[in-house]
C-alpha atoms as a PDB file:
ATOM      1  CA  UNK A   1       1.589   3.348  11.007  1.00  0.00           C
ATOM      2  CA  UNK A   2       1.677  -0.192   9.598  1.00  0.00           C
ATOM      3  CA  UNK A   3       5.034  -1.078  10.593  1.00  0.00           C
ATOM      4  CA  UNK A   4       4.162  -1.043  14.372  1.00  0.00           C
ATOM      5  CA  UNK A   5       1.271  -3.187  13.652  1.00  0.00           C
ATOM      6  CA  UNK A   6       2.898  -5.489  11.356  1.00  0.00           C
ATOM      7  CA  UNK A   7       5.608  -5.939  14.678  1.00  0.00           C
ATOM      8  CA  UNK A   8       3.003  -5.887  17.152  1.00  0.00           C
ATOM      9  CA  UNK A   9       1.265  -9.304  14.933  1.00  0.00           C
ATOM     10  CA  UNK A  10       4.933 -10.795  14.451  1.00  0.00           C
ATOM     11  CA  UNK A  11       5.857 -10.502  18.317  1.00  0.00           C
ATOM     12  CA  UNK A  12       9.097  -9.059  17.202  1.00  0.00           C
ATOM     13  CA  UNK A  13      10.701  -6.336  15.525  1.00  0.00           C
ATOM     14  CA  UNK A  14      10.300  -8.360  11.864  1.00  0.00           C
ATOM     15  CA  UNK A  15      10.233  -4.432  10.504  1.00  0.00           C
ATOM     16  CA  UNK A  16      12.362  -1.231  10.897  1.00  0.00           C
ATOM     17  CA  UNK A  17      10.679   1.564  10.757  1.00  0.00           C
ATOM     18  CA  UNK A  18      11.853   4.857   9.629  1.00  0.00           C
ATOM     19  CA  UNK A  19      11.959   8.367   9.341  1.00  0.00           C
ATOM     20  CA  UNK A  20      11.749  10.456   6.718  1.00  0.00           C
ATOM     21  CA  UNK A  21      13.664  12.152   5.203  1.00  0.00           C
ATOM     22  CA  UNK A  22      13.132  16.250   4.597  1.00  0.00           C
ATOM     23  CA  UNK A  23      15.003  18.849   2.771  1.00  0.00           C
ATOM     24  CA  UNK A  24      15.475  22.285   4.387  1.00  0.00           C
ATOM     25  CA  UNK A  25      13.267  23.617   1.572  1.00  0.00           C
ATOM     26  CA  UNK A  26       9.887  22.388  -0.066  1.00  0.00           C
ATOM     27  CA  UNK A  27      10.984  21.801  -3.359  1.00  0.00           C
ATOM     28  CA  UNK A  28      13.835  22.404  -6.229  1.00  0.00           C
ATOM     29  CA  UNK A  29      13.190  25.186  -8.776  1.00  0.00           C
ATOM     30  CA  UNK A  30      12.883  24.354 -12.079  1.00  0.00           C
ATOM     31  CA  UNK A  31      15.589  24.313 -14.211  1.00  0.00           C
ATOM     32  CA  UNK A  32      14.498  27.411 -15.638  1.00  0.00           C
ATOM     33  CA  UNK A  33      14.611  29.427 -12.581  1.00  0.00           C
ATOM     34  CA  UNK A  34      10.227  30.152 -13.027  1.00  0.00           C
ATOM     35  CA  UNK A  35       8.822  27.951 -11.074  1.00  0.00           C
ATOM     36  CA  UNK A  36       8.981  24.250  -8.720  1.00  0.00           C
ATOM     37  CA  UNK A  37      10.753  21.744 -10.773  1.00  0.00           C
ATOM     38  CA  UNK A  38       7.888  19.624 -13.172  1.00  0.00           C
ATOM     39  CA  UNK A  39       7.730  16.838 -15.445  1.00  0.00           C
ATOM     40  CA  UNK A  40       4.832  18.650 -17.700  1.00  0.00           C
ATOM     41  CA  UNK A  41       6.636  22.266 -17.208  1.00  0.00           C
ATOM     42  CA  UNK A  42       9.764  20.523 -19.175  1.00  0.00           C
ATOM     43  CA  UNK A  43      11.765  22.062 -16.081  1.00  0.00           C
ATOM     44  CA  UNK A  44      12.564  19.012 -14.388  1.00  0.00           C
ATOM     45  CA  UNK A  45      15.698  16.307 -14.622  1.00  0.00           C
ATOM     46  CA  UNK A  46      14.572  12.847 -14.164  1.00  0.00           C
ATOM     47  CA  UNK A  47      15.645  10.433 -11.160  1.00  0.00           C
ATOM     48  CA  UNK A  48      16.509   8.062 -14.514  1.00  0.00           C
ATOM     49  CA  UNK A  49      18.556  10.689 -16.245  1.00  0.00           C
ATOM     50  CA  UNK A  50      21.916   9.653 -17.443  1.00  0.00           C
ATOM     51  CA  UNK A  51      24.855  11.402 -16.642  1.00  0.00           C
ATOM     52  CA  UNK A  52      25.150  13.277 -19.576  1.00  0.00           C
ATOM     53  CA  UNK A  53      21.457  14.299 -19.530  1.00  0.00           C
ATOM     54  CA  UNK A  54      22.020  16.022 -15.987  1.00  0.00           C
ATOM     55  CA  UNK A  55      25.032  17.024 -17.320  1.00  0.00           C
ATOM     56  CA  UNK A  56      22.897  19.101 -19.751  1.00  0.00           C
ATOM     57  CA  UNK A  57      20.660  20.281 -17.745  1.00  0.00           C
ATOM     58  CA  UNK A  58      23.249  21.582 -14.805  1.00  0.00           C
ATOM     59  CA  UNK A  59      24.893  23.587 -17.727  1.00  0.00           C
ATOM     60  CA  UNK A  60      21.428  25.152 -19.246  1.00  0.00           C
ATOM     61  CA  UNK A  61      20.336  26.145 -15.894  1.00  0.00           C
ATOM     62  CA  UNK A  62      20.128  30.481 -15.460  1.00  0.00           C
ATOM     63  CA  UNK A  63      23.213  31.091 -12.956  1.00  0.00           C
ATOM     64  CA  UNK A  64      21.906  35.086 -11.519  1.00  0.00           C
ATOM     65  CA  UNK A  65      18.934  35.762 -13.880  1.00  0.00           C
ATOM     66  CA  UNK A  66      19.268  39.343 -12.560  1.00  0.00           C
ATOM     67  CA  UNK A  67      22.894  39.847 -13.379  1.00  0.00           C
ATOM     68  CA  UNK A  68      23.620  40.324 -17.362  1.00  0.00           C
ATOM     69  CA  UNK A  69      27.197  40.972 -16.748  1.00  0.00           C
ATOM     70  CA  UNK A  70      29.866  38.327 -15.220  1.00  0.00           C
ATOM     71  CA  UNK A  71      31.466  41.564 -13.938  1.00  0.00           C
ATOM     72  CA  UNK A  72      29.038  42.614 -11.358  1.00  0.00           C
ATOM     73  CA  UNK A  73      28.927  41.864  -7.842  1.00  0.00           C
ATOM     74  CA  UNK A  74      27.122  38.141  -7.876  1.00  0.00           C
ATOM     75  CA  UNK A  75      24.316  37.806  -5.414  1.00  0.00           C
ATOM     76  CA  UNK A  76      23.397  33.826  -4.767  1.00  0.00           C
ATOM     77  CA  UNK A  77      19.742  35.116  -3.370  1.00  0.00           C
ATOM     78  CA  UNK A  78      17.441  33.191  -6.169  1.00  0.00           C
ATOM     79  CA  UNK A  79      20.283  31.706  -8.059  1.00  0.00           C
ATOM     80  CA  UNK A  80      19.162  28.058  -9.259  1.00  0.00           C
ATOM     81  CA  UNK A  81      22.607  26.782  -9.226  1.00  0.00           C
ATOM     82  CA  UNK A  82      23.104  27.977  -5.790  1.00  0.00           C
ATOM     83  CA  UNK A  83      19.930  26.365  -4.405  1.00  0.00           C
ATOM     84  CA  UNK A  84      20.861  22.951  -5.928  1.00  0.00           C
ATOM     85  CA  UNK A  85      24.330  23.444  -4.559  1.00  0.00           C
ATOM     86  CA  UNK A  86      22.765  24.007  -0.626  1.00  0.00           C
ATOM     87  CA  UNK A  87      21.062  20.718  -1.025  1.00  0.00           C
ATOM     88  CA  UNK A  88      24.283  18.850  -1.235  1.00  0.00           C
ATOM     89  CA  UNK A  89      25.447  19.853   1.648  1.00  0.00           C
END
C-alpha cells in the first residue's frame, strides 16, 4: 500500500509496484519428509547454501518413505523429492 502513495506524492510513477509471488502449495517439507521445512527442526537448506551443501541435502532427502524396496510400484503421493521437483516447474 505504500507504493501508490509514494507515486501519488511524486506525481509520477517514481515506483513499480508488484505482485507477489505464490507457490501452488504453502510450504516445502522438510528435508526429512516430518514436517514444513525449519531452521530450528535442522530440516531446512539455507537460501545461502553452497552448491555442495544442497547438493547434500537433495541426496539425504527420503525418496517414498513408504516403499522399502526399489522394486515396488513407486507412488510420488508424499514423496519429498517429488514435491521439490513440482515446484520447478
Amino acid at each position: 500500500m505504500i507504493v501508490p502513495r509514494i507515486n501519488a506524492a511524486a506525481g509520477s510513477a517514481v515506483l513499480l509496484e508488484t505482485q507477489a509471488i505464490t507457490p501452488k502449495a504453502g510450504r516445502l517439507p522438510g528435508i526429512d519428509s516430518k514436517a514444513r521445512m525449519s531452521k530450528p527442526d535442522g530440516n531446512a537448506i539455507a537460501l545461502s547454501a553452497s552448491t555442495e551443501e544442497i547438493r547434500s541435502s537433495v541426496r539425504a532427502m527420503f525418496s517414498e518413505p513408504d516403499q522399502p524396496r526399489v522394486e515396488g510400484p513407486g507412488c510420488i503421493e508424499g514423496d519429498v523429492v517429488f514435491t521439490y521437483l513440482a515446484y520447478r516447474t
